[in-house]
C-alpha atoms as a PDB file:
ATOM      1  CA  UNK A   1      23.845 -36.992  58.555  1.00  0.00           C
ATOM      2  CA  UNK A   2      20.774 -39.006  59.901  1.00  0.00           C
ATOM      3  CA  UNK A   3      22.594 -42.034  60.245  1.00  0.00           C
ATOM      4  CA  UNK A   4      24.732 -39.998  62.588  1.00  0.00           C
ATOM      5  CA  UNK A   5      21.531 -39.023  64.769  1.00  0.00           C
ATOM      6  CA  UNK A   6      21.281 -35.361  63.325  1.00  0.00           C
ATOM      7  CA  UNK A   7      18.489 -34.538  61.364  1.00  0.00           C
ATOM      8  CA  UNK A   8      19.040 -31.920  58.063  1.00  0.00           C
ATOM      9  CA  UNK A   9      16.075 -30.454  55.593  1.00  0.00           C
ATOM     10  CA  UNK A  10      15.912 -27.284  54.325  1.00  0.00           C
ATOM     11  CA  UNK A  11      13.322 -24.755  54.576  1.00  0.00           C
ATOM     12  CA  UNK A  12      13.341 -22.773  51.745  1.00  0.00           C
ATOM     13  CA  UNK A  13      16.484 -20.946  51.654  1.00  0.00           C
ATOM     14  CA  UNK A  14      17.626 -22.223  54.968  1.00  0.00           C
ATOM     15  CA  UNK A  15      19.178 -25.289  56.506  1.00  0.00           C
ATOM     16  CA  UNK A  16      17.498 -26.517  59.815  1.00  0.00           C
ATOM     17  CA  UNK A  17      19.773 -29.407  61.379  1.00  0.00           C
ATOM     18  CA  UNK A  18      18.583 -31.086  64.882  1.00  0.00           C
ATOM     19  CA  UNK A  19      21.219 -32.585  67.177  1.00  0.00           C
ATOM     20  CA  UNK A  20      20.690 -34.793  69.851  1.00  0.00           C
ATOM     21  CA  UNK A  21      19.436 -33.010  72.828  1.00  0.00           C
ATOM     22  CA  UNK A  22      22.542 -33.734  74.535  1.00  0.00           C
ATOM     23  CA  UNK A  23      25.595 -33.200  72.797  1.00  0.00           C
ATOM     24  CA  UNK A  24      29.339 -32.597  73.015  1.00  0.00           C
ATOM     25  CA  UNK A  25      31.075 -29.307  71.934  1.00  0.00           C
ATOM     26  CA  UNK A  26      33.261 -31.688  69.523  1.00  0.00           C
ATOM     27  CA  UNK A  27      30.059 -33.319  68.428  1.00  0.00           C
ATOM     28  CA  UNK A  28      29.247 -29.707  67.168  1.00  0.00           C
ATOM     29  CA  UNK A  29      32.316 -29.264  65.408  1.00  0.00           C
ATOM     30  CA  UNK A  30      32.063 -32.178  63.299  1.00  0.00           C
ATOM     31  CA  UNK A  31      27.995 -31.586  62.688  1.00  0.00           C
ATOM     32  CA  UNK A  32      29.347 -27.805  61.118  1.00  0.00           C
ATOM     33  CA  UNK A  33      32.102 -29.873  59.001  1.00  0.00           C
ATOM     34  CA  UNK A  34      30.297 -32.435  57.565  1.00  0.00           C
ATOM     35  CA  UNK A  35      27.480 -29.822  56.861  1.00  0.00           C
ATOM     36  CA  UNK A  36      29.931 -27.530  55.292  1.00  0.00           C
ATOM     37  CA  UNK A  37      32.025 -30.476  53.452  1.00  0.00           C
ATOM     38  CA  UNK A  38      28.107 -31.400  52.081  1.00  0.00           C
ATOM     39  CA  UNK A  39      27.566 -27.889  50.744  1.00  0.00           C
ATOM     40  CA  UNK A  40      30.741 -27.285  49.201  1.00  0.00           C
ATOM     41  CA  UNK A  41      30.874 -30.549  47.350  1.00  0.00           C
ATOM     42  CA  UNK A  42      26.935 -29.680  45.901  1.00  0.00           C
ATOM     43  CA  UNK A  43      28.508 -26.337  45.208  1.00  0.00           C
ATOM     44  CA  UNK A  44      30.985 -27.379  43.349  1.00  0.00           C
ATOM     45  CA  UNK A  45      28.948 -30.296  41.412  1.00  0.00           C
END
């Protein structure tokens, strides 16, 4: 996800994510689906 300007890490239990400061409600949308597409496929490793 960094190469698409969002940075990710985790924090123990938690994942932290940083969007551009200015950002698009469809921007969102595809931040949460690539995020959840990421866990699921970890998940399912």
């Amino acid at each position: 996800m960094r190469q698409e300007g969002v940075s990710v890490r985790n924090v123990g239990d938690v994942i932290t994510f940083s969007p551009p400061f200015i950002i698009t409600r469809t921007e969102i949308d595809r931040i949460v689906m690539d995020l959840r597409d990421a866990v699921r496929k970890e998940l399912t490793k």
